[in-house]
N, C-alpha and C. Protein backbone atom coordinates (compact mmCIF):
# COMPACT_ATOMS: atom_id res chain seq x y z
N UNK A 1 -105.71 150.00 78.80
CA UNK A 1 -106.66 148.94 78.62
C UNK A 1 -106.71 148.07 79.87
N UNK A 2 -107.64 147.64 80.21
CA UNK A 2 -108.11 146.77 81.21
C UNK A 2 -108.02 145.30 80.94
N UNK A 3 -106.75 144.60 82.06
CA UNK A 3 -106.68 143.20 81.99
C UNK A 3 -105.29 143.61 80.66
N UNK A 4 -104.83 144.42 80.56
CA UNK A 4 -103.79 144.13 79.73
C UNK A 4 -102.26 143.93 80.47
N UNK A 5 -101.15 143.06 80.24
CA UNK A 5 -100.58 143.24 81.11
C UNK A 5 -99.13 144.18 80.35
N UNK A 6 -98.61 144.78 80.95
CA UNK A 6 -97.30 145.36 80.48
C UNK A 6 -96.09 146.41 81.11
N UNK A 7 -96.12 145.43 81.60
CA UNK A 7 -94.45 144.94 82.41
C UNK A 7 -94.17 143.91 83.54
N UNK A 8 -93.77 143.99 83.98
CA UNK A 8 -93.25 143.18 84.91
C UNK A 8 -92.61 142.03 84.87
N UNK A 9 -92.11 141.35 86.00
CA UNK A 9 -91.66 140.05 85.46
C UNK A 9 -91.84 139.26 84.41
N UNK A 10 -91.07 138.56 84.22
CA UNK A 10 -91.52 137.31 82.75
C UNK A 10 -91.94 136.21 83.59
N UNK A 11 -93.05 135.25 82.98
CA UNK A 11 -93.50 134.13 84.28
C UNK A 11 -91.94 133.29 83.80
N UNK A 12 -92.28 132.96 85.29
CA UNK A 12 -90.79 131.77 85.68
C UNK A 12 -89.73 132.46 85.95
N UNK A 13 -89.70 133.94 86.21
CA UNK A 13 -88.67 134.23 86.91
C UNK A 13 -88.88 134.72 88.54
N UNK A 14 -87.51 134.50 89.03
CA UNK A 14 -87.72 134.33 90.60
C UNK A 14 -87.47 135.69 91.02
N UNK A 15 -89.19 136.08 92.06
CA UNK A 15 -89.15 137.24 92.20
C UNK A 15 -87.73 137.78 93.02
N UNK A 16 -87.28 139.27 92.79
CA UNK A 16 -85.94 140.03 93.35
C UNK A 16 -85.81 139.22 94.83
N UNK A 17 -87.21 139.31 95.74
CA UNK A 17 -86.49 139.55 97.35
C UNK A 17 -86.65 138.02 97.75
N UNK A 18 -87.05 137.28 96.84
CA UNK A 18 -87.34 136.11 96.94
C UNK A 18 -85.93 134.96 96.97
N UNK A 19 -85.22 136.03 95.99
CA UNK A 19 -83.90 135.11 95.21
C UNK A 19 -82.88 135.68 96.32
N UNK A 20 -82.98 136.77 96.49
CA UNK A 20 -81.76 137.44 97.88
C UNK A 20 -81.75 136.61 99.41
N UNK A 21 -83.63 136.26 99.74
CA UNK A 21 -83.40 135.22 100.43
C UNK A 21 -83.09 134.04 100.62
N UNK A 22 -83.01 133.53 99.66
CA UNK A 22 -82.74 132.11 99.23
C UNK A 22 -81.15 132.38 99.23
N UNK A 23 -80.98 132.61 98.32
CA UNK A 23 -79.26 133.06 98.35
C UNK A 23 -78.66 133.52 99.96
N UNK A 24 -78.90 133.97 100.84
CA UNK A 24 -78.86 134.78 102.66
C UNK A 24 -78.90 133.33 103.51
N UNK A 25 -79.85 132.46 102.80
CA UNK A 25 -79.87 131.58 103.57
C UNK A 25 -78.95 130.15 103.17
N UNK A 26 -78.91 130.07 101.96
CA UNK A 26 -77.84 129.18 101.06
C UNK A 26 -76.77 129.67 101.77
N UNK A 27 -75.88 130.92 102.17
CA UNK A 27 -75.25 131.16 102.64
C UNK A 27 -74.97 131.08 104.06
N UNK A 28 -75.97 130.79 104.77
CA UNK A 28 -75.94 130.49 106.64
C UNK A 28 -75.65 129.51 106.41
N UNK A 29 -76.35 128.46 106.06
CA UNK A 29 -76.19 127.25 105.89
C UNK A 29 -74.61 126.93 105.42
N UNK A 30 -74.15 127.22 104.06
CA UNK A 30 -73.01 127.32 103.95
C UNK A 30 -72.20 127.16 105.10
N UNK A 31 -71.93 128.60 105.50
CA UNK A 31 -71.21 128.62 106.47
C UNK A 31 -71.22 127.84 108.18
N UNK A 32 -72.41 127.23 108.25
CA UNK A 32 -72.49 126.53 109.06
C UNK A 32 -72.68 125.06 109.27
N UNK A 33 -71.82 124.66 108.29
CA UNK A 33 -72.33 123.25 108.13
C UNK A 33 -71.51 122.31 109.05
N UNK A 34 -70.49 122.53 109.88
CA UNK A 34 -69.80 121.87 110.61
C UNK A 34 -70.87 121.72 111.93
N UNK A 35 -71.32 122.71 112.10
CA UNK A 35 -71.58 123.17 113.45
C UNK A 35 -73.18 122.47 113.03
N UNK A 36 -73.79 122.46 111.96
CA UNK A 36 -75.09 122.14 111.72
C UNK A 36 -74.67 120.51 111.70
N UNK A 37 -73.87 119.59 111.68
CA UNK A 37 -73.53 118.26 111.79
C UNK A 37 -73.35 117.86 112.93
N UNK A 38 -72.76 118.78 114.13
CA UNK A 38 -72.71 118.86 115.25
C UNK A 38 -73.74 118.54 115.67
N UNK A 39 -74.65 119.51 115.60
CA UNK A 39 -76.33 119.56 116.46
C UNK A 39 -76.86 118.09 115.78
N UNK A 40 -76.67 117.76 114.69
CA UNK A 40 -77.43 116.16 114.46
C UNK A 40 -76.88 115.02 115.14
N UNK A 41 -75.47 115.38 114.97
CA UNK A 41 -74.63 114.38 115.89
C UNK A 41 -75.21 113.96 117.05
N UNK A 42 -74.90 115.33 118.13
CA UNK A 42 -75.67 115.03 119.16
C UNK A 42 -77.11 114.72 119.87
N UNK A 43 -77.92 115.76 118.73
CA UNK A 43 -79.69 114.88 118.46
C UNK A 43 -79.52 113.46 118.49
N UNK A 44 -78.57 113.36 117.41
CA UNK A 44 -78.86 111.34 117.49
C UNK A 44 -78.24 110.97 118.36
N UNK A 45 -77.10 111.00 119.07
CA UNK A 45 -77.09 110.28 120.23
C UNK A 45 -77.92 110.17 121.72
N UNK A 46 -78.95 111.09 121.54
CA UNK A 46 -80.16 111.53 122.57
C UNK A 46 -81.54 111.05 122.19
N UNK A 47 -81.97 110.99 120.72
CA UNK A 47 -82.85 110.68 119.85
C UNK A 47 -82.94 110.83 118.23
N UNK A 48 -82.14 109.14 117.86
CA UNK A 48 -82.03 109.35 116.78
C UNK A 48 -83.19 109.99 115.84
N UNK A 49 -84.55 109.59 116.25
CA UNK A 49 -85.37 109.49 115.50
C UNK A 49 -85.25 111.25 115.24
N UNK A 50 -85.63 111.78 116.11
CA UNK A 50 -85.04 113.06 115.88
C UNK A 50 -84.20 114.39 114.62
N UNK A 51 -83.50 112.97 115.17
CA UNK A 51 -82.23 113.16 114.14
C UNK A 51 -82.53 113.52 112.34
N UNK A 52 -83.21 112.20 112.44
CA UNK A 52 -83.23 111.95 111.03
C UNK A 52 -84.64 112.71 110.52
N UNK A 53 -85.72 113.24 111.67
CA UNK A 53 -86.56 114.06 110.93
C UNK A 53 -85.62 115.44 110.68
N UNK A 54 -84.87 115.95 111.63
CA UNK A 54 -84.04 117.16 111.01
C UNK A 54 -83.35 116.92 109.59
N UNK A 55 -82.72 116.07 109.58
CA UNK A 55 -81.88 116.00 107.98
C UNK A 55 -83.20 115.93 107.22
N UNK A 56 -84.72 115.27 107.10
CA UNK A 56 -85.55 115.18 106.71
C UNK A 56 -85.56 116.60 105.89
N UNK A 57 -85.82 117.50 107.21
CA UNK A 57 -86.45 119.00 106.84
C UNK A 57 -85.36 119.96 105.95
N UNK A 58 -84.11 119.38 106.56
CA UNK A 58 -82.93 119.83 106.27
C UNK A 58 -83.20 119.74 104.26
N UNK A 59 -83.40 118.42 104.31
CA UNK A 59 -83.36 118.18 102.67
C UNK A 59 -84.46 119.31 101.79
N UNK A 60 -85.76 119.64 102.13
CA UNK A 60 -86.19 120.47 101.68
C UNK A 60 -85.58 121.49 101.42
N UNK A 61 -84.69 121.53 101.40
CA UNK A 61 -84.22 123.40 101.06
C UNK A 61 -83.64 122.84 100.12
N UNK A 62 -82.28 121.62 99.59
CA UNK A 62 -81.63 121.53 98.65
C UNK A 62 -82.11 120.39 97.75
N UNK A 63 -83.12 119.78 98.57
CA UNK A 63 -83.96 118.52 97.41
C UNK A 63 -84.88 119.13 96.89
N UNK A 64 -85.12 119.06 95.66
CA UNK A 64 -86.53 119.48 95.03
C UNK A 64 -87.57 118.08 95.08
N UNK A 65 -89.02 118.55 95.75
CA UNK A 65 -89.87 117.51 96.24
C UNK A 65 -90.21 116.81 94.91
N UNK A 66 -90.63 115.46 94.93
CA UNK A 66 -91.59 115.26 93.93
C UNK A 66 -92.57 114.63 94.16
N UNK A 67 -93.34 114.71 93.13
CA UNK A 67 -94.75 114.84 93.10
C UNK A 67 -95.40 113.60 92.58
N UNK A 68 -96.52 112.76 93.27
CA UNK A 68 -96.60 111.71 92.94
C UNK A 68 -97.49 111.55 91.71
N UNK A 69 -97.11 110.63 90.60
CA UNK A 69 -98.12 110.25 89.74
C UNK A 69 -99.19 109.17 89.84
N UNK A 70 -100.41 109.31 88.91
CA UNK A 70 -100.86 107.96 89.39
C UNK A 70 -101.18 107.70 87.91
N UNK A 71 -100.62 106.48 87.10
CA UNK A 71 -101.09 106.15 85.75
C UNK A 71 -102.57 105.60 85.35
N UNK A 72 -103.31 106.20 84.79
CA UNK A 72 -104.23 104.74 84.69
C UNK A 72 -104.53 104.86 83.10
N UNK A 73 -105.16 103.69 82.88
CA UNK A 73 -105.85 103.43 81.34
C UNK A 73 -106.33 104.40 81.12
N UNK A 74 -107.33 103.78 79.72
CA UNK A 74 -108.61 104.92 79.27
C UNK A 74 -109.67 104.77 80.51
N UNK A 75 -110.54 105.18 80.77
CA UNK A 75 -111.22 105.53 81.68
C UNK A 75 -111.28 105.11 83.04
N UNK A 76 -109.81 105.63 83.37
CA UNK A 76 -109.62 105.39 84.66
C UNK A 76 -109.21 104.02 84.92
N UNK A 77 -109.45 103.03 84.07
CA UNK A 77 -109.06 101.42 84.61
C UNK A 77 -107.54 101.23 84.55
N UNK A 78 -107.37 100.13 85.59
CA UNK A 78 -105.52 99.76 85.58
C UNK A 78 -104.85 99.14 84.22
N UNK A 79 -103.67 99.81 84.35
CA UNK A 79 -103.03 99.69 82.76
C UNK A 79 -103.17 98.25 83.36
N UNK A 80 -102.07 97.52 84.31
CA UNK A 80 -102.12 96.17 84.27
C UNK A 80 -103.32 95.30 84.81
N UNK A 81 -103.44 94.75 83.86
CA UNK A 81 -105.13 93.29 84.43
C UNK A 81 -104.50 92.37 85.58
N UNK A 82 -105.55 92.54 86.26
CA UNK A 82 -105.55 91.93 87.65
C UNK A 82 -106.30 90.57 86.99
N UNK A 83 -106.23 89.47 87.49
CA UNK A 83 -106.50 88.04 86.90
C UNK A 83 -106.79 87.42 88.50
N UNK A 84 -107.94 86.87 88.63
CA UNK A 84 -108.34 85.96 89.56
C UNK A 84 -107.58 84.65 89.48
N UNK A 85 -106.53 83.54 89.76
CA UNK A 85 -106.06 82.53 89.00
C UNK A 85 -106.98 81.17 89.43
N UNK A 86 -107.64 81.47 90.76
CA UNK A 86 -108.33 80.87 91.15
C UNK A 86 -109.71 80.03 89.93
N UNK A 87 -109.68 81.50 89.40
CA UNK A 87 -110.98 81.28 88.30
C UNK A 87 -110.55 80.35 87.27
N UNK A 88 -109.36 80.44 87.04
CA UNK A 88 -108.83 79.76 85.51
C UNK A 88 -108.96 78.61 85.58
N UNK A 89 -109.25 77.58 84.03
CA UNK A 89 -108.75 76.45 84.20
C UNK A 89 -107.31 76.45 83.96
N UNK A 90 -107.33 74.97 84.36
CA UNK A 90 -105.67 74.77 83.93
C UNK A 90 -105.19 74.70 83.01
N UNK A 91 -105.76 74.66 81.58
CA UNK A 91 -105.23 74.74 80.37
C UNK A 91 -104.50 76.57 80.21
N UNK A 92 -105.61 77.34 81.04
CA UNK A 92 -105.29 78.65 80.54
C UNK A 92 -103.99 79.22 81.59
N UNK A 93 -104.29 78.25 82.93
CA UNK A 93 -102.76 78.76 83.37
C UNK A 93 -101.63 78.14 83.27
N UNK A 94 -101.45 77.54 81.82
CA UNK A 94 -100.08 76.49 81.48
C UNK A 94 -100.19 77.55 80.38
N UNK A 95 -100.98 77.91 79.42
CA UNK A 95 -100.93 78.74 78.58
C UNK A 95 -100.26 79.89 78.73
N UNK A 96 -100.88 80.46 79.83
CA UNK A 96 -100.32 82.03 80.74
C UNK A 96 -98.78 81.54 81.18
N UNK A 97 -98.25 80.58 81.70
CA UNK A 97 -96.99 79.96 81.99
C UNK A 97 -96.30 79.93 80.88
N UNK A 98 -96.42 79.23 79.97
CA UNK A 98 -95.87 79.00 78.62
C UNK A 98 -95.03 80.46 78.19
N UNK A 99 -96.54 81.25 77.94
CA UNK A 99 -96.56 82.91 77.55
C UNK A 99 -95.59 83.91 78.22
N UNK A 100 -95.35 83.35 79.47
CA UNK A 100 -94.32 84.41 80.58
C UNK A 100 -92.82 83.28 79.93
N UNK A 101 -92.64 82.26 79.93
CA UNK A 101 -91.36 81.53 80.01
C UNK A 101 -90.89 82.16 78.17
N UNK A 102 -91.89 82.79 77.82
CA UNK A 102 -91.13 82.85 75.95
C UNK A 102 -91.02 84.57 76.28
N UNK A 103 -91.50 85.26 77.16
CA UNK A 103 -90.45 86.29 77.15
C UNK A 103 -89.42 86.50 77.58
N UNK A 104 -88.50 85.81 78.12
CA UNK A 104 -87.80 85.23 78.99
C UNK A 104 -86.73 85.59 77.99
């Protein structure tokens, strides 16, 4: 049958040559981590800035990135109300005062 699928991986598993490299390189690294502290060492004493984009890149392999959210209301508007205070009278910003000091 066409479009049927049957076999292969299960989704979410990490393809064979995919996981051997990861693992080949978990292992350089491993083994080189004195010598990989070395080379930053001396980056930063030449150019820190340098420096710290390598540990940067460095972190991608053992940080997992994340991904930014953005919340909003129902149709798109900001959960929190933005308030002009300029606009208010003063009854309503002793009120709004009052209102913040009783969650307190």
């Amino acid at each position: 049958m066409k479009g049927l699928k049957t076999g292969g991986r299960e989704p979410g598993t990490c393809n064979i040559v995919t996981k051997e490299i990861r693992e080949s390189f978990q292992s350089l690294i491993e083994q080189n981590l004195p010598e990989i502290q070395n080379w930053i060492n001396s980056t930063a004493q030449k150019d820190p800035a340098k420096a710290v984009d390598l540990i940067l890149k460095l972190s991608e392999f053992c940080l997992p990135k994340l991904k930014t959210i953005e919340l909003t209301g129902k149709d798109g508007e900001n959960l929190i109300p933005e308030y002009d205070l300029s606009k208010m009278s003063t009854a309503e910003l002793l009120a709004r005062a009052n209102a913040a000091k009783e969650l307190k």
